[in-house]
Protein backbone atom coordinates (compact mmCIF):
# COMPACT_ATOMS: atom_id res chain seq x y z
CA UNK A 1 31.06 4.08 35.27
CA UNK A 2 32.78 2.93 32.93
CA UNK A 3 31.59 -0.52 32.61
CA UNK A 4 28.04 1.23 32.19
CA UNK A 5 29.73 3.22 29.46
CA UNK A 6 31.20 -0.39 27.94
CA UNK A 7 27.35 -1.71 28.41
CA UNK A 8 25.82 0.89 26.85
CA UNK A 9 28.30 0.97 24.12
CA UNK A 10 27.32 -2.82 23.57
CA UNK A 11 23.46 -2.07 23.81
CA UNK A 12 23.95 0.57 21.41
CA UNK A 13 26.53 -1.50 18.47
CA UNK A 14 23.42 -3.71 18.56
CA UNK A 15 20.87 -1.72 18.48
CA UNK A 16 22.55 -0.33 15.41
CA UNK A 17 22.94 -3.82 14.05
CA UNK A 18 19.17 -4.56 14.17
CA UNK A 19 18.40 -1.48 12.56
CA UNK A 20 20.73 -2.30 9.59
CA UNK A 21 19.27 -5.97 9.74
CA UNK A 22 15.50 -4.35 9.49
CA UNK A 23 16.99 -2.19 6.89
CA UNK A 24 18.55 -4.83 4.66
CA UNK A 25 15.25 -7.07 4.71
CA UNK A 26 13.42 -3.98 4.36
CA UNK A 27 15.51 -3.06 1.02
CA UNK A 28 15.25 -6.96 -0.38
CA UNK A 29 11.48 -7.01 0.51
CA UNK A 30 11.18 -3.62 -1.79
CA UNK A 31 13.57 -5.51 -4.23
CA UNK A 32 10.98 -8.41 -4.27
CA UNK A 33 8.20 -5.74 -4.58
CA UNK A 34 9.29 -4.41 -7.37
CA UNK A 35 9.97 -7.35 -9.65
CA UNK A 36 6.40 -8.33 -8.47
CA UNK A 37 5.03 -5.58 -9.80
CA UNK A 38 6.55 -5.64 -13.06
CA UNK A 39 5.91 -9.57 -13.45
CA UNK A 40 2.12 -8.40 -13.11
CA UNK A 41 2.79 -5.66 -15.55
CA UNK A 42 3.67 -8.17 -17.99
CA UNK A 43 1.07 -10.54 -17.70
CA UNK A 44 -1.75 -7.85 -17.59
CA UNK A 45 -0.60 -7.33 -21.05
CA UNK A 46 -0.37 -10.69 -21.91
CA UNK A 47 -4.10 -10.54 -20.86
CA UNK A 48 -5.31 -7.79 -22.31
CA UNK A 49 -3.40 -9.14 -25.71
CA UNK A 50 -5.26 -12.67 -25.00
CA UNK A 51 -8.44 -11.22 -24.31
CA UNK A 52 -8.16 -9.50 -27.77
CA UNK A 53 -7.56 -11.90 -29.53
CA UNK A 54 -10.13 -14.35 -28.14
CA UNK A 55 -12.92 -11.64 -29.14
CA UNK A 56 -11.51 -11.88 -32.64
CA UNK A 57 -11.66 -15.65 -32.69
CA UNK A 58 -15.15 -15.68 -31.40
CA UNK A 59 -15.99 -13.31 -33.65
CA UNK A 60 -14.65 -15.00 -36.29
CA UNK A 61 -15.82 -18.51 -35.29
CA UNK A 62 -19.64 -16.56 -34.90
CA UNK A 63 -19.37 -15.39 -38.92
CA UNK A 64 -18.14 -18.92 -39.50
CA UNK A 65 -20.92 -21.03 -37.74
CA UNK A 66 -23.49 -18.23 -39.36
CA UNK A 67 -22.02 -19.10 -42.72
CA UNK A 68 -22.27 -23.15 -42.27
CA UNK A 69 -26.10 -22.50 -40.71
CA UNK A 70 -26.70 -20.49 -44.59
CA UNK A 71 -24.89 -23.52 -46.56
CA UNK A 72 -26.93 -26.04 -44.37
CA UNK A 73 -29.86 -23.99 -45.11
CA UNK A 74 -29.26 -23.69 -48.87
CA UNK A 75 -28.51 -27.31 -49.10
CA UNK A 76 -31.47 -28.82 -46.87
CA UNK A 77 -33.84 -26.41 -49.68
CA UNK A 78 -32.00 -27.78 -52.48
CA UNK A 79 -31.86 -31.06 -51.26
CA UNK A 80 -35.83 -31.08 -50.66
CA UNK A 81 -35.99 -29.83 -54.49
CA UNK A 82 -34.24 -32.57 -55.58
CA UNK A 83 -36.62 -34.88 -53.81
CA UNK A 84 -39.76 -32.72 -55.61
CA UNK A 85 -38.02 -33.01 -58.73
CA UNK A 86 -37.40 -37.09 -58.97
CA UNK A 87 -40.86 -37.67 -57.45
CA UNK A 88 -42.56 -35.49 -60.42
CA UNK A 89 -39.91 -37.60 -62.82
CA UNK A 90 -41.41 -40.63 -61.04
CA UNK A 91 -45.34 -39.77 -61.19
CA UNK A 92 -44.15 -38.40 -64.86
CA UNK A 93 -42.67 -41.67 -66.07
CA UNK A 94 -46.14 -43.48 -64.65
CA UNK A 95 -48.29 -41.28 -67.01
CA UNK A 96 -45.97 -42.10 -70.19
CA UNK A 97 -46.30 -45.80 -69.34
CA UNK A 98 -49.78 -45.92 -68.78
CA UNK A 99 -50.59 -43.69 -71.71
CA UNK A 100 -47.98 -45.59 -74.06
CA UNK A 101 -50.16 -49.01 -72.81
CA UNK A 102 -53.32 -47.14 -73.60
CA UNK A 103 -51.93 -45.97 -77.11
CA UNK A 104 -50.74 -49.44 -78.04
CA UNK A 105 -53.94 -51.29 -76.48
CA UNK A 106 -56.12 -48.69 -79.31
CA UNK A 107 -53.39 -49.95 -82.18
């Protein structure tokens, strides 16, 4: 009986031993767990910061490219002006010449 006793002392040390075993990886998985957790704590803020400040740039960059369409705009008009203004200086300067011609042709 006794060496039953010694045997089931033995099963029962390791039984005790795998249940501290399963304990320990049981406390380092939790340990893992929770610096997981806060690791994707931290970079749902750094997303949620990110993603704020992308909307601001695009924002931004939307008043920006809305400004340069209004300058291209302004400057295509003025630009076409121009053109209006140097042909009438053109078909201007004809008139004087001819008329100047006429004027000295009567002299």
């Amino acid at each position: 009986m006794s060496q039953q006793g010694a045997a089931l002392q033995s099963y029962n040390n390791e039984l005790v031993k795998c249940i501290e075993d399963l304990c320990s990886k049981r406390d380092e998985l939790h340990r893992q767990t929770i610096l997981e957790e806060e690791e994707k704590s931290r970079i749902q803020n750094d997303i949620r910061v990110l993603t704020e400040r992308l909307a601001k740039v695009n924002e931004s960059l939307a008043k920006k490219m809305a400004q340069r369409n209004e300058f291209d705009k302004t400057i295509a008009e003025t630009e076409a002006a121009y053109m209006k203004i140097l042909e009438s200086s053109q078909t201007l300067l004809n008139v004087l010449k001819k008329e100047s011609s006429t004027l000295k042709q009567h002299q």
